[in-house]
Protein backbone atom coordinates (compact mmCIF):
# COMPACT_ATOMS: atom_id res chain seq x y z
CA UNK A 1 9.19 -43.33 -53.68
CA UNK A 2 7.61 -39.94 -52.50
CA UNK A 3 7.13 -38.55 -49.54
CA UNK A 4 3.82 -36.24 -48.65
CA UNK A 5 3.68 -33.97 -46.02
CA UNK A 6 -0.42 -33.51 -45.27
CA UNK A 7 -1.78 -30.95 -43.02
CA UNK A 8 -4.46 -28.19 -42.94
CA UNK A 9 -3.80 -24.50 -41.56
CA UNK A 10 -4.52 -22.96 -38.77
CA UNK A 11 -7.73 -21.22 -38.70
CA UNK A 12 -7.48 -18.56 -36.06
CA UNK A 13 -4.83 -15.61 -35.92
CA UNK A 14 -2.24 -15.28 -32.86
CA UNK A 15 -1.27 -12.73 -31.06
CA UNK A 16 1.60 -15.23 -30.36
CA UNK A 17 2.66 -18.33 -31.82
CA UNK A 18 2.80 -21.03 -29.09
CA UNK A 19 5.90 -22.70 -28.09
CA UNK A 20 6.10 -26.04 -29.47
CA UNK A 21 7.27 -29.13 -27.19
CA UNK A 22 7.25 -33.42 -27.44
CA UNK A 23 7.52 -36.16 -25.10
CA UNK A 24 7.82 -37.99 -28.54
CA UNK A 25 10.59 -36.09 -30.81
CA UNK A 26 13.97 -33.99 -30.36
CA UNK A 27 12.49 -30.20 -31.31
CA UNK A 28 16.09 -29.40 -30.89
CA UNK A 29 16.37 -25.60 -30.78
CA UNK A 30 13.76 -24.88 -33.92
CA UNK A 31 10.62 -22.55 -33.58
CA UNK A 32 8.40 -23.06 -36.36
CA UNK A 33 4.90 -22.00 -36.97
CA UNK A 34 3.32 -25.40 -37.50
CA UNK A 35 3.53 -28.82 -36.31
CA UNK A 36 3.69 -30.28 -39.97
CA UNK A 37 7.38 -28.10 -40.34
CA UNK A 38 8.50 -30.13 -37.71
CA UNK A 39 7.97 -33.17 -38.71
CA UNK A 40 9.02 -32.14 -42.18
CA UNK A 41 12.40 -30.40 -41.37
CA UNK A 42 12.91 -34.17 -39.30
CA UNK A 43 12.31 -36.05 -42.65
CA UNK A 44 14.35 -35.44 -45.39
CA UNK A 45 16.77 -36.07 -47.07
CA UNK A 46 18.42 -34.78 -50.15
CA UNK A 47 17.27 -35.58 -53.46
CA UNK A 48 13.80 -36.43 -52.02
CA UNK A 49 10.49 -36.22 -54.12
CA UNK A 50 8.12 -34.26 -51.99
CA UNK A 51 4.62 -33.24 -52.48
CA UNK A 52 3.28 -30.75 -49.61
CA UNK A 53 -0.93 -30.91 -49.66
CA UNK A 54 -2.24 -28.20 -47.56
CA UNK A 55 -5.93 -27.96 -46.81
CA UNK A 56 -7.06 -24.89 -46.72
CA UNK A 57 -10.18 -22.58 -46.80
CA UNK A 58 -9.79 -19.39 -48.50
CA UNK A 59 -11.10 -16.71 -46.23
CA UNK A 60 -9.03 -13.72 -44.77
CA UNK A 61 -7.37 -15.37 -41.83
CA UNK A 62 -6.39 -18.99 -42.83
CA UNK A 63 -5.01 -17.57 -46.29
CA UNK A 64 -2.88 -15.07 -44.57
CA UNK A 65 -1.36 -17.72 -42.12
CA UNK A 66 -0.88 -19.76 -45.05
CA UNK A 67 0.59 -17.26 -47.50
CA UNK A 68 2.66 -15.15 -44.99
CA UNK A 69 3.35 -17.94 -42.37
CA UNK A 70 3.50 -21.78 -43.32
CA UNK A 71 3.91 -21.60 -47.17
CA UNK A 72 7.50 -19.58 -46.75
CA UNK A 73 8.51 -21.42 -43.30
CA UNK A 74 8.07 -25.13 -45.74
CA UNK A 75 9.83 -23.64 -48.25
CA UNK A 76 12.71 -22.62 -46.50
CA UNK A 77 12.44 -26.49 -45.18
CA UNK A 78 12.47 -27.99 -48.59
CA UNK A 79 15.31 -25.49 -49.57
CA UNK A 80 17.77 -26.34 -47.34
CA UNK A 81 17.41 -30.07 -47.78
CA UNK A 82 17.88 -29.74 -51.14
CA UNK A 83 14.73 -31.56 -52.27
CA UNK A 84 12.52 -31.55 -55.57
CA UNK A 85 9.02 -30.39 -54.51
CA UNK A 86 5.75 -28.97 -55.27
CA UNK A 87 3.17 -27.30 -53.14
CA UNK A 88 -0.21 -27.68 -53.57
CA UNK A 89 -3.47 -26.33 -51.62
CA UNK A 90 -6.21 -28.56 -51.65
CA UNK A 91 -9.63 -26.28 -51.05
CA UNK A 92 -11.65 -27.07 -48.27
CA UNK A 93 -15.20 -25.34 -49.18
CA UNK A 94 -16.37 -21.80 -47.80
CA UNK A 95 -19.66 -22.77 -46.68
CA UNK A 96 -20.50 -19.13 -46.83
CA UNK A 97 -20.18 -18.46 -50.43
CA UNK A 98 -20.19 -21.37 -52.07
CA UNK A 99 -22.53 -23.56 -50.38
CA UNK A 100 -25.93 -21.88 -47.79
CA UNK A 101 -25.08 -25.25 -45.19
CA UNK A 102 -22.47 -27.74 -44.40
CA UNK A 103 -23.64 -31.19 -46.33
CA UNK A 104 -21.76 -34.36 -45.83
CA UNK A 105 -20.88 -33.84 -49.61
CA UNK A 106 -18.86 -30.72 -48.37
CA UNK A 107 -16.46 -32.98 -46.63
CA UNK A 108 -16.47 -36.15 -48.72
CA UNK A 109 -15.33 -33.76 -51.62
CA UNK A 110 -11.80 -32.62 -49.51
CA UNK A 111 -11.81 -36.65 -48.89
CA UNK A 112 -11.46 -37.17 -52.81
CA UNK A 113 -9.41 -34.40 -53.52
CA UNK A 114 -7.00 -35.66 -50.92
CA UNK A 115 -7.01 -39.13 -52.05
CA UNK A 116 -6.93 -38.50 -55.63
CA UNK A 117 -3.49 -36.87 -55.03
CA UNK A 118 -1.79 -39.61 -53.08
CA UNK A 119 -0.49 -42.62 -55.73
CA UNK A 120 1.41 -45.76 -55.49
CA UNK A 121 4.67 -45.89 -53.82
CA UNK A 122 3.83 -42.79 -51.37
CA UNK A 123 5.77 -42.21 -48.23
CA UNK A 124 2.62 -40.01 -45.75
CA UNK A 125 3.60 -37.45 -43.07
CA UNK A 126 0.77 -36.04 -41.68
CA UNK A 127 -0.57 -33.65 -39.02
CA UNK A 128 -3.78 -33.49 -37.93
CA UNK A 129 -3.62 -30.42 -35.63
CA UNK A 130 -5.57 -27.80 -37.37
CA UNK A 131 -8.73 -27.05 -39.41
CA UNK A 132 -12.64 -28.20 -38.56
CA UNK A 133 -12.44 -31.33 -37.84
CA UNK A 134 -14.44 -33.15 -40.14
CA UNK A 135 -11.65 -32.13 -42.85
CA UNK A 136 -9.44 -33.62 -40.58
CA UNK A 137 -11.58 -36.63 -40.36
CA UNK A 138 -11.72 -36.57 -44.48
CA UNK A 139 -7.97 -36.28 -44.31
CA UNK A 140 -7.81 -39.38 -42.40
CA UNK A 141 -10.23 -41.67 -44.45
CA UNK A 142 -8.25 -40.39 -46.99
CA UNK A 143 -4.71 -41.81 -46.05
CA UNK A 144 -6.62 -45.08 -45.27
CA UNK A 145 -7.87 -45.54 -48.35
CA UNK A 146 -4.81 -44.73 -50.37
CA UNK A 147 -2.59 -47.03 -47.89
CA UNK A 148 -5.33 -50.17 -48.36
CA UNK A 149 -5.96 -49.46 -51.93
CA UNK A 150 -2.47 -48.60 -53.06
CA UNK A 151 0.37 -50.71 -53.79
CA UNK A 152 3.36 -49.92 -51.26
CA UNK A 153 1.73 -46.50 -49.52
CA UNK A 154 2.61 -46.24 -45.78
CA UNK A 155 1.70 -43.57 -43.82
CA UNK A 156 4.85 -43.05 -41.71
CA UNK A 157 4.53 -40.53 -39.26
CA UNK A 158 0.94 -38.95 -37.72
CA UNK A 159 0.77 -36.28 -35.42
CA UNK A 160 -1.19 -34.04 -33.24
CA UNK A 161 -0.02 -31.16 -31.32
CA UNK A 162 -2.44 -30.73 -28.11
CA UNK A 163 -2.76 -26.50 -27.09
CA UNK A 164 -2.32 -25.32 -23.76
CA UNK A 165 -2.88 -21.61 -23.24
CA UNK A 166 -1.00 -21.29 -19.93
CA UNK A 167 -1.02 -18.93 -17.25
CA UNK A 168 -0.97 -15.13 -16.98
CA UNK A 169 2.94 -15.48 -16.59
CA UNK A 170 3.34 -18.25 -18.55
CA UNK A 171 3.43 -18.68 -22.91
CA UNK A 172 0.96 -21.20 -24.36
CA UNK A 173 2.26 -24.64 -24.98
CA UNK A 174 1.23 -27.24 -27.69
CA UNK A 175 2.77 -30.60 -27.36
CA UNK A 176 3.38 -32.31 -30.14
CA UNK A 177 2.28 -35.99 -30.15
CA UNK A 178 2.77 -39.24 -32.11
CA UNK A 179 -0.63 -40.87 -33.00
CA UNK A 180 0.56 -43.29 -35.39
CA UNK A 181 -0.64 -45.99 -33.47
CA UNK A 182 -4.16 -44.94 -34.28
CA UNK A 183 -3.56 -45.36 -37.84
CA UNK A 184 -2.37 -48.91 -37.15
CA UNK A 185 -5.32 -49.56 -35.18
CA UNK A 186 -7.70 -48.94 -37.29
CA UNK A 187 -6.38 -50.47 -39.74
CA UNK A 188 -6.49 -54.05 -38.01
CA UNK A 189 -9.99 -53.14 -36.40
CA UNK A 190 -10.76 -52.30 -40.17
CA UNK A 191 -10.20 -55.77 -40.60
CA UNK A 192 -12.18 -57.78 -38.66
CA UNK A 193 -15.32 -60.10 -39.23
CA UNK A 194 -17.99 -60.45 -37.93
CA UNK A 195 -17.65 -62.73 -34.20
CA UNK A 196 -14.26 -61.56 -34.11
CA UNK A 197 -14.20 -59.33 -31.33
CA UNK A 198 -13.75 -61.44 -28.63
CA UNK A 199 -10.86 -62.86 -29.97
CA UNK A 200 -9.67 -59.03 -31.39
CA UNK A 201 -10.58 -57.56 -27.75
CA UNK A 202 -7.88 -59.79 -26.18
CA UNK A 203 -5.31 -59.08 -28.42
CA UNK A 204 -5.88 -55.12 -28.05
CA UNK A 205 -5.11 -55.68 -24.66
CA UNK A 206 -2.07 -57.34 -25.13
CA UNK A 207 -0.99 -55.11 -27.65
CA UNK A 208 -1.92 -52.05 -26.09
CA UNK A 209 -2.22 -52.87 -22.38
């Protein structure tokens, strides 16, 4: 079994990093720079087999809150818990120099480069914060695919971490979230035939509320 931590990076740079909260997890007393630390630092153990995919496009500001920022911050993370790990960057394309527009081959590429690093037996963490969203999206179809298609892949753990600038006197917030649920959902919405929804409506209600 392996466990992969997937996220993309941040795309803007911050004056100040914003002070991570959750309804849904103990933070504890940690600051980290991203989300996807969080939910890494909460999920292993030692000895672990860990593959860290990081979606990232490679202009000035993302690479420098990727090389300076996340990159040490989740190996200090995989460090300490005493883990066998490697860290890979999975390109998402720069439009600007390697393509004149944004085609919907653009994004189903990052889809198969995601998905053709996931494999049988895979434990997913991921965090969908960051990045343009149809990555994220990719990202997504990605983990579906690999969870339906694979034998024994669960994705675990999904997150989002909503921003909040705040006041004048006040530092911006992001809260982290658990969206798992979603995953699960669409997975048994995935699933349905045709003249089922009646039936499927009812039991979203019950299941949800």
């Amino acid at each position: 079994m392996r466990k992969v931590f997937i996220s993309t990076i941040k795309m803007k740079k911050e004056e100040q990093a914003p002070v991570f909260q959750s309804r849904d997890f103990d933070l504890g007393d940690k600051k980290f720079f991203a989300p996807i630390s969080y939910l890494m630092d909460a999920n292993l153990e030692e000895g672990d087999d860990v593959l860290v995919l990081t979606g990232i496009t490679d202009t000035d500001v993302p690479r420098e809150n990727y090389e300076q920022h996340l990159k040490p911050e989740l190996q200090r993370i995989l460090e300490a818990h005493k883990v066998t790990y490697q860290i890979q960057e999975v390109k998402e394309p720069d439009v600007k120099t390697e393509r004149e527009i944004q085609d919907s081959l653009t994004f189903s590429e990052f889809f198969r480069a995601i998905a053709d690093c996931l494999q049988d037996g895979d434990r997913i963490y991921a965090d969908m914060t960051y990045g343009m969203k149809c990555y994220t999206l990719g990202m997504f179809i990605a983990m579906a695919y690999a969870a339906k298609a694979g034998v024994d892949v669960d994705v675990e753990r999904m997150i989002y971490a909503q921003f909040y600038k705040g006041e004048k006197e006040t530092p911006a917030t992001s809260d982290i979230i658990d969206i798992t649920s979603l995953f699960y959902i669409n997975t048994m919405v995935s699933n349905a035939a045709s003249g089922q929804k009646k039936s499927m409506d009812n039991f979203l209600k019950l299941m949800i509320g």
